[in-house]
PDB file of N, CA and C in Angstrom:
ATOM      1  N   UNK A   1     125.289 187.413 138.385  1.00  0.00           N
ATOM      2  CA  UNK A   1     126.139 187.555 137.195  1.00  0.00           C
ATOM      3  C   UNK A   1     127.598 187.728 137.619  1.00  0.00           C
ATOM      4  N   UNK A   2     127.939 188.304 139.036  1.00  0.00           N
ATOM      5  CA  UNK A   2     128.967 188.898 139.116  1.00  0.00           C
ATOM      6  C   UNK A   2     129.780 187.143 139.824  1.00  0.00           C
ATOM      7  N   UNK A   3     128.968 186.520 140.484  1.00  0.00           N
ATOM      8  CA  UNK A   3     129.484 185.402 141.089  1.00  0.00           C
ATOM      9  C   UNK A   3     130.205 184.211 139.719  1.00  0.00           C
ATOM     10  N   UNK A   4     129.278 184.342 138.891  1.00  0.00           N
ATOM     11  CA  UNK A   4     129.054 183.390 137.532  1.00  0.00           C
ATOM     12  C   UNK A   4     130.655 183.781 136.793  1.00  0.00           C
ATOM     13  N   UNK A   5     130.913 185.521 136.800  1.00  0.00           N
ATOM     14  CA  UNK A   5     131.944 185.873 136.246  1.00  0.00           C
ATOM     15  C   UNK A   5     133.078 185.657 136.845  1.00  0.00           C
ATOM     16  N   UNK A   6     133.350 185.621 138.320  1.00  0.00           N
ATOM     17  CA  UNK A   6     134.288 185.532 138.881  1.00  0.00           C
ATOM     18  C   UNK A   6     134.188 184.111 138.922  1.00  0.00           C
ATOM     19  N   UNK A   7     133.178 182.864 139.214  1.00  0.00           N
ATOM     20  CA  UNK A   7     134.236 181.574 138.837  1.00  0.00           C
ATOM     21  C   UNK A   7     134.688 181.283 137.675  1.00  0.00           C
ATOM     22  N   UNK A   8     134.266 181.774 136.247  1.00  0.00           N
ATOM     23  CA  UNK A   8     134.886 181.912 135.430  1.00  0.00           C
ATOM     24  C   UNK A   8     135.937 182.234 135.008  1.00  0.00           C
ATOM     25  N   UNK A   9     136.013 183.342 135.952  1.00  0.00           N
ATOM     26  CA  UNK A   9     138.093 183.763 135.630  1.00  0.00           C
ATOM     27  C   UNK A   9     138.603 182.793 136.514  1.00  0.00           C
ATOM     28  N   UNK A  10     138.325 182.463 137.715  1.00  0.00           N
ATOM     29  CA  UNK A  10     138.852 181.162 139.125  1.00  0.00           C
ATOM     30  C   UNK A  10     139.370 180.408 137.710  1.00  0.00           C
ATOM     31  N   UNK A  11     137.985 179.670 137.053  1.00  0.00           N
ATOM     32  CA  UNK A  11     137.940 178.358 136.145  1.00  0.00           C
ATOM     33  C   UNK A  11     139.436 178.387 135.168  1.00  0.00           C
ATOM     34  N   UNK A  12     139.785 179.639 134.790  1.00  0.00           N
ATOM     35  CA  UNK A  12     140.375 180.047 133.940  1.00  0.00           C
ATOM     36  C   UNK A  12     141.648 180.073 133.752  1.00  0.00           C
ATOM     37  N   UNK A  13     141.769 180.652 134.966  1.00  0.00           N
ATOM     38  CA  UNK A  13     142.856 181.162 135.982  1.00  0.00           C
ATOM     39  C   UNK A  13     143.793 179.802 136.589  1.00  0.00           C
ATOM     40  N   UNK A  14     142.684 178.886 136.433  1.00  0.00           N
ATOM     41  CA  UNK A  14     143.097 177.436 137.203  1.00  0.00           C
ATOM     42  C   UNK A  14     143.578 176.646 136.126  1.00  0.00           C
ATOM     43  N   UNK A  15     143.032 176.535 135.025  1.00  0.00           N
ATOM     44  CA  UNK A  15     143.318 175.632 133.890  1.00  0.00           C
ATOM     45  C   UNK A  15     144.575 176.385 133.234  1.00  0.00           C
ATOM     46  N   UNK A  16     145.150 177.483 133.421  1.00  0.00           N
ATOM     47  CA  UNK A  16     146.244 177.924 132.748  1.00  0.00           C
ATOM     48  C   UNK A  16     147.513 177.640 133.864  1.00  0.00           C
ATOM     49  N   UNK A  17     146.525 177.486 135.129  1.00  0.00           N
ATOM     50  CA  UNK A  17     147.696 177.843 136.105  1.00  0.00           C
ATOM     51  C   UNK A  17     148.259 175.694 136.005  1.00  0.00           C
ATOM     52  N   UNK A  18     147.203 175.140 135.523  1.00  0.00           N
ATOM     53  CA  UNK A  18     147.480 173.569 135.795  1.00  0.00           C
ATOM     54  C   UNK A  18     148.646 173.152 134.138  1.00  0.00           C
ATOM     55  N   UNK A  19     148.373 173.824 132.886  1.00  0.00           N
ATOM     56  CA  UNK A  19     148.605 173.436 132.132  1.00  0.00           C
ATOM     57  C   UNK A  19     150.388 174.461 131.891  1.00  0.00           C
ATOM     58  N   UNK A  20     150.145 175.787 132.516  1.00  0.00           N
ATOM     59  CA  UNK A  20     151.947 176.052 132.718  1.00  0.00           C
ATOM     60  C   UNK A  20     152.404 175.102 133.966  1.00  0.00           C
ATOM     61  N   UNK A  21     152.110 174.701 134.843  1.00  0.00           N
ATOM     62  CA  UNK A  21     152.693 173.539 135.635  1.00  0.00           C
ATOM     63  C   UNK A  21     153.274 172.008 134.671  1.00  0.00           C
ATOM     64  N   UNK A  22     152.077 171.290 134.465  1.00  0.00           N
ATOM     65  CA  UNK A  22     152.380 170.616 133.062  1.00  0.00           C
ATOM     66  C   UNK A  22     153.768 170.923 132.181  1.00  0.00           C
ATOM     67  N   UNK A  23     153.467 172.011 131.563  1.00  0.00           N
ATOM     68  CA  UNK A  23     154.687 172.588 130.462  1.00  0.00           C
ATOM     69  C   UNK A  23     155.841 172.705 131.116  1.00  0.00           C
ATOM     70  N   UNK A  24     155.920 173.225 132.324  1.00  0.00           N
ATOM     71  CA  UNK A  24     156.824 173.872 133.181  1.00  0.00           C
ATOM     72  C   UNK A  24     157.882 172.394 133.290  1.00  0.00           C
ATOM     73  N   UNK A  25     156.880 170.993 133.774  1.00  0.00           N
ATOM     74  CA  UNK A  25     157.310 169.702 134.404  1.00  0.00           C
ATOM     75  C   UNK A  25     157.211 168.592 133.398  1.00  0.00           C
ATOM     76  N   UNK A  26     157.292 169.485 132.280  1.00  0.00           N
ATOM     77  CA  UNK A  26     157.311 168.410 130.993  1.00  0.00           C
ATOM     78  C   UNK A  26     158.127 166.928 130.988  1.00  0.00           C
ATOM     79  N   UNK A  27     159.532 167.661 131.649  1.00  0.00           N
ATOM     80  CA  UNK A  27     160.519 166.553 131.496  1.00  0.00           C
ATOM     81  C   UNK A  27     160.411 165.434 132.908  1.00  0.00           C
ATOM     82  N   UNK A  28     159.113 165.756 133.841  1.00  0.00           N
ATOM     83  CA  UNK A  28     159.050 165.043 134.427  1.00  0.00           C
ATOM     84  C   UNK A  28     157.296 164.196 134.653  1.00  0.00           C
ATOM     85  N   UNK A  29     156.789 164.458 133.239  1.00  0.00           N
ATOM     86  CA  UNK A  29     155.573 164.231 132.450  1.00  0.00           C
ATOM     87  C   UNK A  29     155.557 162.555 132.906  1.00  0.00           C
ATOM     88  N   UNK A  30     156.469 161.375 132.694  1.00  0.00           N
ATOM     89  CA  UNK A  30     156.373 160.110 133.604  1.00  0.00           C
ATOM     90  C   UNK A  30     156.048 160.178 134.561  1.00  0.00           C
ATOM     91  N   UNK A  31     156.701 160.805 135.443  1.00  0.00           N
ATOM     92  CA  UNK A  31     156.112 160.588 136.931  1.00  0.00           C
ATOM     93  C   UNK A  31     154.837 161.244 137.767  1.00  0.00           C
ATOM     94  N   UNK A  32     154.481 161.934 136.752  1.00  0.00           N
ATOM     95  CA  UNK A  32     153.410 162.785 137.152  1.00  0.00           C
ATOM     96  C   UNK A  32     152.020 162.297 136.383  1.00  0.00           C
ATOM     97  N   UNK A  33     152.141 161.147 135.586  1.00  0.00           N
ATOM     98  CA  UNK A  33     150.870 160.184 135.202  1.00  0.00           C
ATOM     99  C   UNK A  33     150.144 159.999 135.605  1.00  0.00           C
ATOM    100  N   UNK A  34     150.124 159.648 136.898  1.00  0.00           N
ATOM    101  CA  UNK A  34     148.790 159.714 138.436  1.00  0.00           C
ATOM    102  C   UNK A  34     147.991 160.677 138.895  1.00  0.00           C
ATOM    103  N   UNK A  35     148.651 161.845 138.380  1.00  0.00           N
ATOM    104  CA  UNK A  35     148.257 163.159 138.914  1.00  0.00           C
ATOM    105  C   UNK A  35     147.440 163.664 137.184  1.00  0.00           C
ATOM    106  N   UNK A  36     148.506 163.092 136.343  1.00  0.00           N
ATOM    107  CA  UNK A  36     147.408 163.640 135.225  1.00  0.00           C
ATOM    108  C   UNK A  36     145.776 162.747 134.849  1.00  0.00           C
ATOM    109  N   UNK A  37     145.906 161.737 135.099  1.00  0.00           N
ATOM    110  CA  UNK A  37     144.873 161.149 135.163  1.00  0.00           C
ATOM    111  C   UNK A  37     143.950 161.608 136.261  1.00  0.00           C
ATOM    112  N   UNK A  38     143.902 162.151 137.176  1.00  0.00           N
ATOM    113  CA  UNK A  38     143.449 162.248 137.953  1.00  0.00           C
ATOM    114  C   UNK A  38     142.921 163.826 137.510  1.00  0.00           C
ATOM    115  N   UNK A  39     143.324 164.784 137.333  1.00  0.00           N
ATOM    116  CA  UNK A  39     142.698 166.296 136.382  1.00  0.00           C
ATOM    117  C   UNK A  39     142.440 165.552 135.131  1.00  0.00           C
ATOM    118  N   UNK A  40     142.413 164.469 134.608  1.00  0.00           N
ATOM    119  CA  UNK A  40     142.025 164.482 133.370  1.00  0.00           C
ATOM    120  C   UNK A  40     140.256 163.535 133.689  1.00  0.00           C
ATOM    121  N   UNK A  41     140.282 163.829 134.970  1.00  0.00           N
ATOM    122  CA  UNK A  41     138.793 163.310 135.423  1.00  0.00           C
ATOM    123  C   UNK A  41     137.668 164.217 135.196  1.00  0.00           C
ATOM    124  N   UNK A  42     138.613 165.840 135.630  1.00  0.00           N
ATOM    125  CA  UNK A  42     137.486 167.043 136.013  1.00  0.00           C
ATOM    126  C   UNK A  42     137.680 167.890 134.252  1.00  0.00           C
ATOM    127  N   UNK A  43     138.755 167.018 133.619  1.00  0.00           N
ATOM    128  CA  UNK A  43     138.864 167.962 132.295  1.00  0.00           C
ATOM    129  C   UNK A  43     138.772 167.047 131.295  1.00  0.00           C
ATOM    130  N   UNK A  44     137.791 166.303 131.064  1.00  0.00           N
ATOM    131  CA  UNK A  44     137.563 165.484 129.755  1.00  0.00           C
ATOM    132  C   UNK A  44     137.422 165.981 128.732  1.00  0.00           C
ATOM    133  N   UNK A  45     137.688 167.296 128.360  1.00  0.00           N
ATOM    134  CA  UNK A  45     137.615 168.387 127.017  1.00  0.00           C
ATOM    135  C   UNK A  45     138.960 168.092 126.260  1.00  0.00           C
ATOM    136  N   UNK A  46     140.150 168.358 127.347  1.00  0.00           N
ATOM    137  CA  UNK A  46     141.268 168.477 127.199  1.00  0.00           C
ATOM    138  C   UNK A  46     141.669 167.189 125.876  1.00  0.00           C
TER     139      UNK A  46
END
């Protein structure tokens, strides 16, 4: 339970840490197309 909980916060922790990067590099959202396609492999929710 305790392993299950801690990749959960990892999981968590990672998707906030990818999507303030994103926000952060908004104005450079063109050039970073390759890279979003590429997390938008492991995040088809999004």
């Amino acid at each position: 339970m305790k392993t299950k909980t801690a990749f959960e916060v990892f999981f968590v922790l990672w998707i906030c840490a990818v999507m303030l990067y994103f926000s952060l590099d908004f104005c450079r959202y063109s050039s970073l197309k390759p890279v979003f396609s590429f997390f938008s492999r492991f995040l088809p929710f999004i």
